[in-house]
Protein backbone atom coordinates (compact mmCIF):
# COMPACT_ATOMS: atom_id res chain seq x y z
CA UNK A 1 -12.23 4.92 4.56
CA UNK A 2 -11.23 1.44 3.60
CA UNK A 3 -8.20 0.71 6.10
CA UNK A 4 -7.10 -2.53 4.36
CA UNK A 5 -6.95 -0.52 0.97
CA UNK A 6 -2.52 0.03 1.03
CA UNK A 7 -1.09 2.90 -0.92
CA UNK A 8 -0.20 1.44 -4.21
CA UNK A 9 2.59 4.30 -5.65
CA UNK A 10 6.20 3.98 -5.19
CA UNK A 11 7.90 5.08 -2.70
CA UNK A 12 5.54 3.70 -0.33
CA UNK A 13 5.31 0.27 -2.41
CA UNK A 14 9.06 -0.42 -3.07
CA UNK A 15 8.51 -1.86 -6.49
CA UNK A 16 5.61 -0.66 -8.97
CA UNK A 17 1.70 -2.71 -7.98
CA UNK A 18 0.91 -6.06 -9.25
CA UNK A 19 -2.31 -7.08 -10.81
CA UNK A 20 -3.00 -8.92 -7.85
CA UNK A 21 -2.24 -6.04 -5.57
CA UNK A 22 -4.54 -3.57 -7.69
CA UNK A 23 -7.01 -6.42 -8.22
CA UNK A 24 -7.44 -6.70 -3.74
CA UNK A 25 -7.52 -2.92 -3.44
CA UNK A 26 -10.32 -2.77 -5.90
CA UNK A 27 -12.07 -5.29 -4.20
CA UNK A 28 -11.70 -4.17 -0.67
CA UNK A 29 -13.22 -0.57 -2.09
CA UNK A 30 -16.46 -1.94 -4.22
CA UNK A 31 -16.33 -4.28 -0.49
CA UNK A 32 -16.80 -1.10 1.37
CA UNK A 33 -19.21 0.89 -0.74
CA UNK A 34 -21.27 -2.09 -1.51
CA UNK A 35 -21.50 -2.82 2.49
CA UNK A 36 -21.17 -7.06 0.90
CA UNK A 37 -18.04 -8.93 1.50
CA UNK A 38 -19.80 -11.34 -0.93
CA UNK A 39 -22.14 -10.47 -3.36
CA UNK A 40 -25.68 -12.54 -3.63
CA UNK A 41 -26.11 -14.62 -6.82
CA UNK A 42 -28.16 -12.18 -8.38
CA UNK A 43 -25.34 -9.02 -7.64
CA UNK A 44 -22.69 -10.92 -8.84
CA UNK A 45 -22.00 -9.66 -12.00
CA UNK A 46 -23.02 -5.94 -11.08
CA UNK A 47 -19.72 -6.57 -8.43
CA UNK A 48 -17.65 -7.85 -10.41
CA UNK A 49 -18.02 -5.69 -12.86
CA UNK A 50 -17.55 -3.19 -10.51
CA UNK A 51 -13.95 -4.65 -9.64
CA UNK A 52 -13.04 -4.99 -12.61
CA UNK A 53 -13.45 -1.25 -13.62
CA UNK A 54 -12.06 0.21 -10.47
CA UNK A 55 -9.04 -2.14 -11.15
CA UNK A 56 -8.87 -0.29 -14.70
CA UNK A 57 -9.17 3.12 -13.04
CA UNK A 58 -6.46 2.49 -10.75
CA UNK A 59 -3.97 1.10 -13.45
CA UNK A 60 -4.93 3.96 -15.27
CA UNK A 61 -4.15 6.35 -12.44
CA UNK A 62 -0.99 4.69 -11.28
CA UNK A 63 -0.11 4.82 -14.73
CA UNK A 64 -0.09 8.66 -15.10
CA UNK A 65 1.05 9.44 -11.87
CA UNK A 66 4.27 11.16 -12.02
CA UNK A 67 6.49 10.47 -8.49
CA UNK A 68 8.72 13.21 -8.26
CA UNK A 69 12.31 12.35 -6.10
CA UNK A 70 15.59 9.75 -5.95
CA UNK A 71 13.40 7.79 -3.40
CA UNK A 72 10.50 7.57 -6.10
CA UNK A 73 13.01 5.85 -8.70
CA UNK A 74 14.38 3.14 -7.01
CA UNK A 75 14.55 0.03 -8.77
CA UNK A 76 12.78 -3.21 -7.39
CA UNK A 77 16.27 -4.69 -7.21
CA UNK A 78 17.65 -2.59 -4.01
CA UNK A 79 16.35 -3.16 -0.95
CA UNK A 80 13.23 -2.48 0.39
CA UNK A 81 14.09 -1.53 3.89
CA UNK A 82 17.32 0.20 2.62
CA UNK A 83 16.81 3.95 4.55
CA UNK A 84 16.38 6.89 2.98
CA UNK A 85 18.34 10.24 4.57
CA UNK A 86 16.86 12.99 4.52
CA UNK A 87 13.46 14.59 2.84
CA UNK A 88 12.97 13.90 -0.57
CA UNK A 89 12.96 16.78 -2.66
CA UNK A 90 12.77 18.29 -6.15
CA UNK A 91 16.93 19.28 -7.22
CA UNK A 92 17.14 22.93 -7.73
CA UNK A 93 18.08 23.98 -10.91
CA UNK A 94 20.65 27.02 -11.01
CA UNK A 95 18.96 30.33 -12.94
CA UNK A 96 19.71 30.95 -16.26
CA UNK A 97 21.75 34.29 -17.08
């Protein structure tokens, strides 16, 4: 689909979206689906519009998503290119008796 659109969840993004960040990725979608880059006068408040609610959807969605992992939780104040070893997984919790 949109290739410009950038995966907006941590632990791809090292530190949680910014307005601006959510605010481009809607626009680069209603961009695409639209077929404008710029809307004419007369579509102009039918696009925006149309930014501003897939913005709202995808606060909304980032908002509930629940990242599972130790990579997922990193605060914004380590290191972005710090690696990560290994997979990230679930722990395993030991059975209860």
């Amino acid at each position: 689909m949109c290739r410009s659109i950038k995966t907006l969840r941590p632990p791809v993004l090292p530190t949680e979206a910014t307005e601006e960040d959510i605010r481009a990725a809607a626009l680069q979608y209603v961009r695409k689906v639209s077929g404008f880059r710029a809307p004419a006068a007369h579509n102009r408040e039918v696009f925006e519009r149309a930014v501003d609610e897939v913005a709202e959807a995808t606060r909304r969605l980032l908002d509930g998503l629940e990242v599972r992992g130790a990579a997922a939780r990193k605060p914004a104040t380590e290191s972005a290119t710090e690696p990560v070893s290994g997979p990230v997984t679930a722990p395993v919790r030991e059975p209860v008796p």
